[in-house]
PDB file of N, CA and C in Angstrom:
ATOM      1  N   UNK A   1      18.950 -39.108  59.799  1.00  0.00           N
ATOM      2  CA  UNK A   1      17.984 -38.448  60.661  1.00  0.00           C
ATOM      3  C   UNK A   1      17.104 -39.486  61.359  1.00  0.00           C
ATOM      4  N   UNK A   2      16.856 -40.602  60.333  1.00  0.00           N
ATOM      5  CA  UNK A   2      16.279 -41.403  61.360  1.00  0.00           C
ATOM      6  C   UNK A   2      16.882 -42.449  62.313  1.00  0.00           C
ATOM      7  N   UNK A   3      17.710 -42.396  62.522  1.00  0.00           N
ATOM      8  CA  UNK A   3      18.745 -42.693  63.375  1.00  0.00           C
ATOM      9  C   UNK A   3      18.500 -42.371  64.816  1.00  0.00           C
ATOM     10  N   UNK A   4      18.225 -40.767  64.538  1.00  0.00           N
ATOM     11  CA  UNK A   4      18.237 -39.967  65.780  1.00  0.00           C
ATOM     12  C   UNK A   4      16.744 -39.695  66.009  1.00  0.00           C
ATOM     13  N   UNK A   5      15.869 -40.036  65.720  1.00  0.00           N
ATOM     14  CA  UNK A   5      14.010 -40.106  66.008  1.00  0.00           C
ATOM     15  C   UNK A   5      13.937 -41.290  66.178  1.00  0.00           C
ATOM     16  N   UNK A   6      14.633 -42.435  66.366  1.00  0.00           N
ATOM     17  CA  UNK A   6      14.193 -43.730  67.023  1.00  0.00           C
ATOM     18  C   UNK A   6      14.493 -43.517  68.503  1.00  0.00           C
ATOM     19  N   UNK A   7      15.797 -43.408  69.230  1.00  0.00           N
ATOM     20  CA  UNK A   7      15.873 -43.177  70.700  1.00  0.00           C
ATOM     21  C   UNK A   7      14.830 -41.871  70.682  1.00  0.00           C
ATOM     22  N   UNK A   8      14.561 -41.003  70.512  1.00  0.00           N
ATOM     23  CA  UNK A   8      14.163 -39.838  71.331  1.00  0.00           C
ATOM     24  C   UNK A   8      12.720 -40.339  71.147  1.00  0.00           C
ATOM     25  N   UNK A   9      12.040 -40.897  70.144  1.00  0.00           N
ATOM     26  CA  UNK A   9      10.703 -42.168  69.954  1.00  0.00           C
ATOM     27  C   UNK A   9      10.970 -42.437  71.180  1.00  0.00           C
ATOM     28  N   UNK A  10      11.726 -43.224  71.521  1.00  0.00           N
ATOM     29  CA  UNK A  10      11.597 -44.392  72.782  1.00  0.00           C
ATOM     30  C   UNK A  10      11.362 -43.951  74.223  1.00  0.00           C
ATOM     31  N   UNK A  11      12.531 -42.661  74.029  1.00  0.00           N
ATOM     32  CA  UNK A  11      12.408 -41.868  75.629  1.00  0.00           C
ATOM     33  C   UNK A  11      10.879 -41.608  76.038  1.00  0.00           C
ATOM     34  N   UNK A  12      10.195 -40.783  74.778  1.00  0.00           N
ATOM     35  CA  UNK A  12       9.327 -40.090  74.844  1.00  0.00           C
ATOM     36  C   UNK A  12       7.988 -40.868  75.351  1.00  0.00           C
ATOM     37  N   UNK A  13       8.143 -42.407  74.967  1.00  0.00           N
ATOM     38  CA  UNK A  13       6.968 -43.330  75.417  1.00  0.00           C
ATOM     39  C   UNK A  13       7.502 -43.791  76.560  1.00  0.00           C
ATOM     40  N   UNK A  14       8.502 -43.916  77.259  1.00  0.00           N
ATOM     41  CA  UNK A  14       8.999 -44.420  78.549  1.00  0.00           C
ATOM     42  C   UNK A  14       8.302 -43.093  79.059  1.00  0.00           C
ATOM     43  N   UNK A  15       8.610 -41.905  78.368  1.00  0.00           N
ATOM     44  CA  UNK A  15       8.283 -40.799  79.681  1.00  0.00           C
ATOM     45  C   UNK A  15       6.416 -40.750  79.683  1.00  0.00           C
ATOM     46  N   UNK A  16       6.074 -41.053  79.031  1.00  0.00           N
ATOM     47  CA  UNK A  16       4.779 -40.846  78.884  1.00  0.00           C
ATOM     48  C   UNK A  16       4.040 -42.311  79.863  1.00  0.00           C
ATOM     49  N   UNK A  17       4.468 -43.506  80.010  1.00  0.00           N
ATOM     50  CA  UNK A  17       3.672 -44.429  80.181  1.00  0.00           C
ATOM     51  C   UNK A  17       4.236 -44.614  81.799  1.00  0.00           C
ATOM     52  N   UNK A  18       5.416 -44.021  82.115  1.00  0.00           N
ATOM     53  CA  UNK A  18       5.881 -43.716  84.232  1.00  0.00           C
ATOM     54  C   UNK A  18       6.386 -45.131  84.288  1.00  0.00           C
ATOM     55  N   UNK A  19       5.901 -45.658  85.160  1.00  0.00           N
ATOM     56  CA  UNK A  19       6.269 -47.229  85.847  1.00  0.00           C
ATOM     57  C   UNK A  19       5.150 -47.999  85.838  1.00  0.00           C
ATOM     58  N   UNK A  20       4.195 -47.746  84.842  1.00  0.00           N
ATOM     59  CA  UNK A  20       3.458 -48.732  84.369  1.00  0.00           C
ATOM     60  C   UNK A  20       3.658 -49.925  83.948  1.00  0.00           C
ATOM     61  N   UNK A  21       3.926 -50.901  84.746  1.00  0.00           N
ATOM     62  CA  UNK A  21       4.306 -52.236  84.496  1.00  0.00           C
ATOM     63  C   UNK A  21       3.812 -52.807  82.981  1.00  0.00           C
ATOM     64  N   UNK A  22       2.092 -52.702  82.721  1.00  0.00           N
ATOM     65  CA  UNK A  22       1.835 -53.428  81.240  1.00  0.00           C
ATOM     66  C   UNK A  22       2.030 -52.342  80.628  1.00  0.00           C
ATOM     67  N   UNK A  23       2.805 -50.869  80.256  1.00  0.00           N
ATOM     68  CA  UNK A  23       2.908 -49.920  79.551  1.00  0.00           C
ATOM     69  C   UNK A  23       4.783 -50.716  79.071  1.00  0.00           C
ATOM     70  N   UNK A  24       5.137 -51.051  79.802  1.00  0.00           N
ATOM     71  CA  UNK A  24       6.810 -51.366  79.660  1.00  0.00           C
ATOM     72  C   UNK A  24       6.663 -52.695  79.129  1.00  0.00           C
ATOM     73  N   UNK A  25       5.637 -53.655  79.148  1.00  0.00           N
ATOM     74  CA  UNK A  25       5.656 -54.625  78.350  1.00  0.00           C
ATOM     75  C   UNK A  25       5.271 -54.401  77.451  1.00  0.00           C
ATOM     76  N   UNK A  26       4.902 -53.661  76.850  1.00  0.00           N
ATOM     77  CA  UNK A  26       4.259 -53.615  75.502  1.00  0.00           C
ATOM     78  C   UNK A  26       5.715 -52.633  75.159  1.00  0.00           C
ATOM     79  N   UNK A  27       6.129 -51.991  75.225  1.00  0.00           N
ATOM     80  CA  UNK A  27       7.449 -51.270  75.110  1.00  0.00           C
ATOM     81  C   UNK A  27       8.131 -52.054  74.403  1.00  0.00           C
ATOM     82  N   UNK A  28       8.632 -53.505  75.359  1.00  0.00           N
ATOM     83  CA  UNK A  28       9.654 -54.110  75.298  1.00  0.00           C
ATOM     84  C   UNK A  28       8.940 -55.118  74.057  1.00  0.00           C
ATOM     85  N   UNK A  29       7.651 -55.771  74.186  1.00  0.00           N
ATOM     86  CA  UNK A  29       7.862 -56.148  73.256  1.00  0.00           C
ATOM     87  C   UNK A  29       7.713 -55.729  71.744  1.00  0.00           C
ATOM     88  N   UNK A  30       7.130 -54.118  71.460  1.00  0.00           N
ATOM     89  CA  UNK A  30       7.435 -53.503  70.325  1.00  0.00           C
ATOM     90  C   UNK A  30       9.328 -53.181  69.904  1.00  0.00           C
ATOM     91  N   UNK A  31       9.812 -53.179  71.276  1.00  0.00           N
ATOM     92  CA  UNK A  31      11.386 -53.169  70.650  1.00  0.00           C
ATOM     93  C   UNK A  31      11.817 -54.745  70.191  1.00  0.00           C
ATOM     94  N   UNK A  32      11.636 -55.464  70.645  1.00  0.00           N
ATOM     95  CA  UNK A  32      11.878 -56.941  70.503  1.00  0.00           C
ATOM     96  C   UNK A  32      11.465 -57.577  69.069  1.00  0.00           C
ATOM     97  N   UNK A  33      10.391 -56.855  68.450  1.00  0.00           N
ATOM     98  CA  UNK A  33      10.162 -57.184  67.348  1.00  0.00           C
ATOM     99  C   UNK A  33      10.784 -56.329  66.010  1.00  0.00           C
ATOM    100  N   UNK A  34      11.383 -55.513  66.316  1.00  0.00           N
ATOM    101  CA  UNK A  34      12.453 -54.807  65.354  1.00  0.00           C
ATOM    102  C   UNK A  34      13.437 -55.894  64.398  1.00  0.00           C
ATOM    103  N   UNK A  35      13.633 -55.352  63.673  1.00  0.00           N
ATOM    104  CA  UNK A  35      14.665 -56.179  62.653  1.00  0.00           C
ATOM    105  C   UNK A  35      15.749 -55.297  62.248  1.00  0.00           C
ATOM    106  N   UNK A  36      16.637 -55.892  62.764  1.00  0.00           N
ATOM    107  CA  UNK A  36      18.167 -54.861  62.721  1.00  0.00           C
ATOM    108  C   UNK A  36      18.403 -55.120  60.776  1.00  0.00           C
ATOM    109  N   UNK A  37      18.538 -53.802  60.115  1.00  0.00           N
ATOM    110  CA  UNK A  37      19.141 -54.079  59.028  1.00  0.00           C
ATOM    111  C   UNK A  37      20.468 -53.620  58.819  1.00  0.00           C
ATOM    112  N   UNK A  38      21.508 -53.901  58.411  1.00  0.00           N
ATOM    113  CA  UNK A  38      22.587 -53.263  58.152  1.00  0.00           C
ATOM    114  C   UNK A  38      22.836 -52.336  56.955  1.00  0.00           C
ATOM    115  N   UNK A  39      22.991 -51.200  57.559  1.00  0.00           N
ATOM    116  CA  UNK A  39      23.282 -49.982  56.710  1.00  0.00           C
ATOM    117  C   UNK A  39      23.894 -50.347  55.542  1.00  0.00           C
ATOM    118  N   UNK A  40      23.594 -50.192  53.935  1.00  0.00           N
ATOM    119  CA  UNK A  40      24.866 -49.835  52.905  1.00  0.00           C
ATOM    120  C   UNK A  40      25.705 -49.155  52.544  1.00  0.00           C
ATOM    121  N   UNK A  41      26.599 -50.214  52.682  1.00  0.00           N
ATOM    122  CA  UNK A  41      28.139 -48.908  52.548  1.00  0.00           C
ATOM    123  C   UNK A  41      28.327 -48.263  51.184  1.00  0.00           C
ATOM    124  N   UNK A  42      28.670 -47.083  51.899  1.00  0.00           N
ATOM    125  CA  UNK A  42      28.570 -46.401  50.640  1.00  0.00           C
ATOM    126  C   UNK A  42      30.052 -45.839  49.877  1.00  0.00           C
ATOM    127  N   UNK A  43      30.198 -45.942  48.965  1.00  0.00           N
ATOM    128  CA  UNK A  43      31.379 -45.392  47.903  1.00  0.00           C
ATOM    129  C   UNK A  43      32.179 -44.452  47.551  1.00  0.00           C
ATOM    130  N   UNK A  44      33.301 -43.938  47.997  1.00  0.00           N
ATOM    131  CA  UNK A  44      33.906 -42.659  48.602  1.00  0.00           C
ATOM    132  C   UNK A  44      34.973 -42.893  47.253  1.00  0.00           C
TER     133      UNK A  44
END
């Protein structure tokens, strides 16, 4: 589930902040500071 509330997160502040130039930098650099973890596989 949280998978799918990170993009619709993201849309929702793109739609909210328009073409606000320092609204999209701060965007970019809250995505930029993310840390990709890799999922554990799990045991079937």
């Amino acid at each position: 589930v949280e998978e799918e509330a990170n993009p619709a997160e993201i849309i929702q502040k793109l739609k909210f902040i328009g073409k606000d130039g320092r609204g999209l930098l701060m965007i970019d650099k809250d995505l930029a500071s993310r840390v990709f973890t890799v999922p554990a596989a799990t045991e079937q």
